[in-house]
N, C-alpha and C. Protein backbone atom coordinates (compact mmCIF):
# COMPACT_ATOMS: atom_id res chain seq x y z
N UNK A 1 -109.34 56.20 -166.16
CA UNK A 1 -109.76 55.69 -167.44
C UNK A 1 -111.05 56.41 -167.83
N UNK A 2 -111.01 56.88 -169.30
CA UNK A 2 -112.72 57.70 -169.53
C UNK A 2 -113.43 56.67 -169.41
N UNK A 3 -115.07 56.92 -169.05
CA UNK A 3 -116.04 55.93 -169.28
C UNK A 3 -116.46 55.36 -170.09
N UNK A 4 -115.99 56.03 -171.07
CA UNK A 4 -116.29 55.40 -172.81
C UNK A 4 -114.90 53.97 -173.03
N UNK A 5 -113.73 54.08 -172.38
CA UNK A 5 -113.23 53.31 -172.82
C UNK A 5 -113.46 51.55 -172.38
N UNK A 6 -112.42 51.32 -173.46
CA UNK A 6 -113.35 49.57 -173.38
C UNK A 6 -112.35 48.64 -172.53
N UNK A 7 -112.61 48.25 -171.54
CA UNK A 7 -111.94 47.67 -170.31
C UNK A 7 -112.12 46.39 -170.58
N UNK A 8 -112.43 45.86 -171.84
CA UNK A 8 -112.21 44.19 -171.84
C UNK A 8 -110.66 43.32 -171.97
N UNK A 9 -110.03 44.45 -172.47
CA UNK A 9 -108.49 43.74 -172.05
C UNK A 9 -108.20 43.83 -170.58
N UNK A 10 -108.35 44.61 -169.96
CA UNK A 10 -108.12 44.82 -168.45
C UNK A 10 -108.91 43.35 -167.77
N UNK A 11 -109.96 43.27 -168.41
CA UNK A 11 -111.08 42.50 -167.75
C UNK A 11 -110.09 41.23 -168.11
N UNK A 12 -109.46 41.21 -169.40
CA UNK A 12 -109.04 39.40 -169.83
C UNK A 12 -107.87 39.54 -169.18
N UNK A 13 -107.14 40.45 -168.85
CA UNK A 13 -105.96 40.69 -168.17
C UNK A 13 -106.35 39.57 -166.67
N UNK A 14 -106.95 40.50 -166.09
CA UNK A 14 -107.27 40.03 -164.92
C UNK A 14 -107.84 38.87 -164.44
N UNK A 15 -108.60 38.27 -165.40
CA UNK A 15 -109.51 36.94 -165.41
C UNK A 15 -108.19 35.95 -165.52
N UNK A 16 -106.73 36.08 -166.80
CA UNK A 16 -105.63 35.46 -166.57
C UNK A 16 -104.79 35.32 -165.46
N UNK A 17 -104.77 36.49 -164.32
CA UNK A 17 -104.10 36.37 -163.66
C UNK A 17 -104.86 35.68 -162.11
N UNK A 18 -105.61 35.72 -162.33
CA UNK A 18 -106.70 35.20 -161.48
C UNK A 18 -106.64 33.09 -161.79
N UNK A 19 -107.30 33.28 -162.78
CA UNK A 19 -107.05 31.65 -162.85
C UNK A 19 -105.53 31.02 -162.64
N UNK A 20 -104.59 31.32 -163.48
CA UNK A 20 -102.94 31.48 -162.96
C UNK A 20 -102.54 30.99 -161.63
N UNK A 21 -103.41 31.97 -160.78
CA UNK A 21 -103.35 32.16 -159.28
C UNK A 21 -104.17 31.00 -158.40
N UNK A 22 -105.27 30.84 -158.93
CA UNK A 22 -105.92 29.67 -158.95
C UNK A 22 -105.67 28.34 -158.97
N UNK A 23 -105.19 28.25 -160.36
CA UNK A 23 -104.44 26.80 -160.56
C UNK A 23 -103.46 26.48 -159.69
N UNK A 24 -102.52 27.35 -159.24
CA UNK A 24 -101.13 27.19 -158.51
C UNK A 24 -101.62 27.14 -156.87
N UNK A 25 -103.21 27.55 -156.62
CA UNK A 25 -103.58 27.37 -154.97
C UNK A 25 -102.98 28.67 -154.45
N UNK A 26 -102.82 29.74 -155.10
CA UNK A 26 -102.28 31.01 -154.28
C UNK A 26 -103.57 32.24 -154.26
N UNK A 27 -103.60 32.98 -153.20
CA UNK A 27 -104.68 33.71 -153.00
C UNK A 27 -104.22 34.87 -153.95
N UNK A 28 -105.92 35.78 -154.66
CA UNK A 28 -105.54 36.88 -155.64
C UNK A 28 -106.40 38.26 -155.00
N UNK A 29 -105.57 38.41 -154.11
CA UNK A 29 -106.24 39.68 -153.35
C UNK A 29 -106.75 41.05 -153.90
N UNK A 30 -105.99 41.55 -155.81
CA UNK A 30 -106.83 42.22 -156.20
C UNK A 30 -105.33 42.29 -157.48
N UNK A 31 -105.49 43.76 -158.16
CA UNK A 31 -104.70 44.29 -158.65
C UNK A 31 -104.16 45.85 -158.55
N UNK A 32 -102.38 45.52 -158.55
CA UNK A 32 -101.97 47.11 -157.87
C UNK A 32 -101.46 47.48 -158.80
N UNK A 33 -101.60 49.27 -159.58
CA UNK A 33 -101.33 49.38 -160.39
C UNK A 33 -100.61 51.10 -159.74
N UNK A 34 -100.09 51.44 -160.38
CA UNK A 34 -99.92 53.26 -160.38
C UNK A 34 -100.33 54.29 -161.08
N UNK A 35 -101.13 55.10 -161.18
CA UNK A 35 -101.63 55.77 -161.71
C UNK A 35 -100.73 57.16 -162.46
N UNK A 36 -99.40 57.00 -161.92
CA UNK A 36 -98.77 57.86 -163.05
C UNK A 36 -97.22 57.55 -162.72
N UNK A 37 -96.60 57.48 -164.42
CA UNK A 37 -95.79 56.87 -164.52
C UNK A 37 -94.53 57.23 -163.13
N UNK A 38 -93.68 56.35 -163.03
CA UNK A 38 -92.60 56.96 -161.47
C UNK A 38 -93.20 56.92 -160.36
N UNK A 39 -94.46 56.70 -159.85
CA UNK A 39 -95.15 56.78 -158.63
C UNK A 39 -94.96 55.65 -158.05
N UNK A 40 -94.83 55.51 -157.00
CA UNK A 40 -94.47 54.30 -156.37
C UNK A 40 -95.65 53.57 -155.09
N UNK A 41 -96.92 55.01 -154.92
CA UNK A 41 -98.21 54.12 -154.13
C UNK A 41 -98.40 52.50 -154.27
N UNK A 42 -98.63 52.26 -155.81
CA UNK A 42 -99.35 50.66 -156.00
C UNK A 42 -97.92 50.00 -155.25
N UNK A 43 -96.71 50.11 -155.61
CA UNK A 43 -95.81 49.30 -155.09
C UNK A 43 -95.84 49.31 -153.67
N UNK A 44 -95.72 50.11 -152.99
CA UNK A 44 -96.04 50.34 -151.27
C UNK A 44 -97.35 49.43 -151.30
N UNK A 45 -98.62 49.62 -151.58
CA UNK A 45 -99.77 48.90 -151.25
C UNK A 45 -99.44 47.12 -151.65
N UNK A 46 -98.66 47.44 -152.67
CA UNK A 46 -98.12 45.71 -153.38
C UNK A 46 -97.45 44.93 -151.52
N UNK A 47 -96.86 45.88 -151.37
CA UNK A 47 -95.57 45.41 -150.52
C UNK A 47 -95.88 45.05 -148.86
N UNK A 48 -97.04 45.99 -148.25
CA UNK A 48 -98.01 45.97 -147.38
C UNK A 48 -98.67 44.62 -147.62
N UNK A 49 -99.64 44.57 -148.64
CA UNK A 49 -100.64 43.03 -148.57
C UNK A 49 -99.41 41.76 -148.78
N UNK A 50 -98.14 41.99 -148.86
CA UNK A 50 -97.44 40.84 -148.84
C UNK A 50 -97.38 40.37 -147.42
N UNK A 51 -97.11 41.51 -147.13
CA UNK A 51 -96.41 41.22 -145.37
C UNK A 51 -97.81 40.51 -144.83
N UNK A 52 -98.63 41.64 -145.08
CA UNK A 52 -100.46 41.70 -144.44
C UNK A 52 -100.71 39.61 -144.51
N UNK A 53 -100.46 39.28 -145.91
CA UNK A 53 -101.16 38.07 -146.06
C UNK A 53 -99.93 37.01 -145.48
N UNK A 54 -98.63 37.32 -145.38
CA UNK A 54 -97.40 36.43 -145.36
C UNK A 54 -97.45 35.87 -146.73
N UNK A 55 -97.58 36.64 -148.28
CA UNK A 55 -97.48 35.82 -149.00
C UNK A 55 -95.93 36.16 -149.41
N UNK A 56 -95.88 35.06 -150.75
CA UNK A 56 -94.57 35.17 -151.26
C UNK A 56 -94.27 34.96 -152.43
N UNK A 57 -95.77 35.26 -153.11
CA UNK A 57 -95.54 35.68 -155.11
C UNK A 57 -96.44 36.91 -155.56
N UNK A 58 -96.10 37.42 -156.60
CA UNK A 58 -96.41 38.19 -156.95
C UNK A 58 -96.16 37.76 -158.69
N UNK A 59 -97.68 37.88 -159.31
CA UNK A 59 -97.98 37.34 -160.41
C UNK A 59 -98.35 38.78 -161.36
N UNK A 60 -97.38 38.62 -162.20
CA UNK A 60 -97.92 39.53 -163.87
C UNK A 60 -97.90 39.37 -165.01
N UNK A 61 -98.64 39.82 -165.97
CA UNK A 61 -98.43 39.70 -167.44
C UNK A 61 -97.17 39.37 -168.18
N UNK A 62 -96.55 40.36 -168.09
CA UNK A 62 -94.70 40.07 -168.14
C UNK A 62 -93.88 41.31 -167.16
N UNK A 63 -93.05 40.74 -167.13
CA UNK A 63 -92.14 41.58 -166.30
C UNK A 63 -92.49 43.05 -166.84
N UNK A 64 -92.74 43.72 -167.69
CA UNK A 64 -92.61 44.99 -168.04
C UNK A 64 -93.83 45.61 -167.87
N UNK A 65 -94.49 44.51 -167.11
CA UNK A 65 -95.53 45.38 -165.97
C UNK A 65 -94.86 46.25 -164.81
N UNK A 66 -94.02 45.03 -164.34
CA UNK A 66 -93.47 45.76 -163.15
C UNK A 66 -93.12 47.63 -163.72
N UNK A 67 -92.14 47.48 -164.66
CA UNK A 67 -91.41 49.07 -164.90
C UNK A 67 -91.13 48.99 -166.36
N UNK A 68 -91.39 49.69 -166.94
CA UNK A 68 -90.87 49.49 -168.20
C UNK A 68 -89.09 49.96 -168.61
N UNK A 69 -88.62 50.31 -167.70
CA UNK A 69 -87.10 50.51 -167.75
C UNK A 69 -86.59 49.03 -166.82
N UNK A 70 -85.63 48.52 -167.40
CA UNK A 70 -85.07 47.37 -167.16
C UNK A 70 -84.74 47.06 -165.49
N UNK A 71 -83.61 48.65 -165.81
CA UNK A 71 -82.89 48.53 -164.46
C UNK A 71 -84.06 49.06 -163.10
N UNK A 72 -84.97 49.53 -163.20
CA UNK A 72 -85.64 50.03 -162.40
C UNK A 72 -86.85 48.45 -162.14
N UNK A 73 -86.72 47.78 -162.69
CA UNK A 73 -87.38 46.34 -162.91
C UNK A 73 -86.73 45.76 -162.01
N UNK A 74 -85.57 45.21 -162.34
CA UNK A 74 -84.77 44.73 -161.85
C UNK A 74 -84.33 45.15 -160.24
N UNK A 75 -84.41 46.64 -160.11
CA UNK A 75 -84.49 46.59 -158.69
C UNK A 75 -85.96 46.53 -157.77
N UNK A 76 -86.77 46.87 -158.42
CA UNK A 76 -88.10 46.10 -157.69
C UNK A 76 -88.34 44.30 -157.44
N UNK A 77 -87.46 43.81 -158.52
CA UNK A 77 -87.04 42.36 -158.17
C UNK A 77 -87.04 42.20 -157.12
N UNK A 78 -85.52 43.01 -156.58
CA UNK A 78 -84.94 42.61 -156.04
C UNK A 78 -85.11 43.28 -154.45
N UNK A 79 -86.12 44.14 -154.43
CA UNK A 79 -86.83 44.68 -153.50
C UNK A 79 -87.82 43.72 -152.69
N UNK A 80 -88.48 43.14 -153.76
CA UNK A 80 -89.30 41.82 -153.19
C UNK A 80 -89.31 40.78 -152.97
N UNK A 81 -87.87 40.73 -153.42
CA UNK A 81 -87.38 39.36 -152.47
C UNK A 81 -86.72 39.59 -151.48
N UNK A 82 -85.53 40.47 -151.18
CA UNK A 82 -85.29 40.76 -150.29
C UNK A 82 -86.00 41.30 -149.14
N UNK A 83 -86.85 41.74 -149.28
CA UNK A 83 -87.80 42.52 -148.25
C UNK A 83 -89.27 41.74 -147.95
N UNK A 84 -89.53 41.29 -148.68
CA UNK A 84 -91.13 40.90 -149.14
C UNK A 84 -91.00 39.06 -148.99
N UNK A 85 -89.37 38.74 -148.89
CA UNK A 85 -89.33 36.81 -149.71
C UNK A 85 -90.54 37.15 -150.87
N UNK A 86 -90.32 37.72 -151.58
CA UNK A 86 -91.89 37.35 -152.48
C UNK A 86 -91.03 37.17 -153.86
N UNK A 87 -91.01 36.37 -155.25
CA UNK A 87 -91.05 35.95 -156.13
C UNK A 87 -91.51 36.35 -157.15
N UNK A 88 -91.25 36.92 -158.28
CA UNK A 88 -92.35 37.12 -159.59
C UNK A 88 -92.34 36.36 -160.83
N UNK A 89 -93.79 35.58 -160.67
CA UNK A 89 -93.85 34.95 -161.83
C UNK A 89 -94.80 35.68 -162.67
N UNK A 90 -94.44 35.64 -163.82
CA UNK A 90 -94.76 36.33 -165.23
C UNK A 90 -95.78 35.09 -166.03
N UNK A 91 -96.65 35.59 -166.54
CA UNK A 91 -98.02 34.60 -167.46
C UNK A 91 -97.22 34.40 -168.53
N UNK A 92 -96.66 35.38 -169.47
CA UNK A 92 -96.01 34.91 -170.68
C UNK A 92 -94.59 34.18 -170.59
N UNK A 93 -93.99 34.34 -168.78
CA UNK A 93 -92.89 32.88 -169.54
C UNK A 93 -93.41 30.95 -168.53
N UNK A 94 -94.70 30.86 -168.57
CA UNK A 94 -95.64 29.84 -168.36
C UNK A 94 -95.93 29.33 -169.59
């Protein structure tokens, strides 16, 4: 991100997913993101602190955080539950 840009959506992003996480009593160990589109690091690091903590949700904005192509969504679903037991709940269908 340049230094000039303005990180207060990121900031309200995160402050939502944080309280979210909060209210429900689940720990918010940080945020994993990828730094270019198709890369799959943040998901590996996602998938590691699941095991790492034994958790079993994984909280986002809306699903089209995960991937913005459906079917490629849909199989990270289904990656983290099968592999991870982990769950994704989404802020906008709360």
């Amino acid at each position: 991100m340049p230094e000039n840009a303005d990180d207060g959506p990121l900031r309200q992003t995160e402050q939502a997913l944080r309280g979210y996480a909060e209210q429900r009593g689940f720990c918010f160990p940080g945020i994993f993101f990828e730094f270019q589109p198709g890369a799959r690091e943040g998901f590996g690091e996602l998938m590691r602190e699941l095991f790492r903590a034994d958790a079993h949700h994984v909280i986002v904005p809306n699903l089209g955080h995960l991937a913005s192509h459906a079917l490629l969504r849909r199989m990270m679903i289904l990656q983290l539950a099968a592999t991870a037991g982990a769950g994704v709940l989404a802020l906008d269908a709360s």
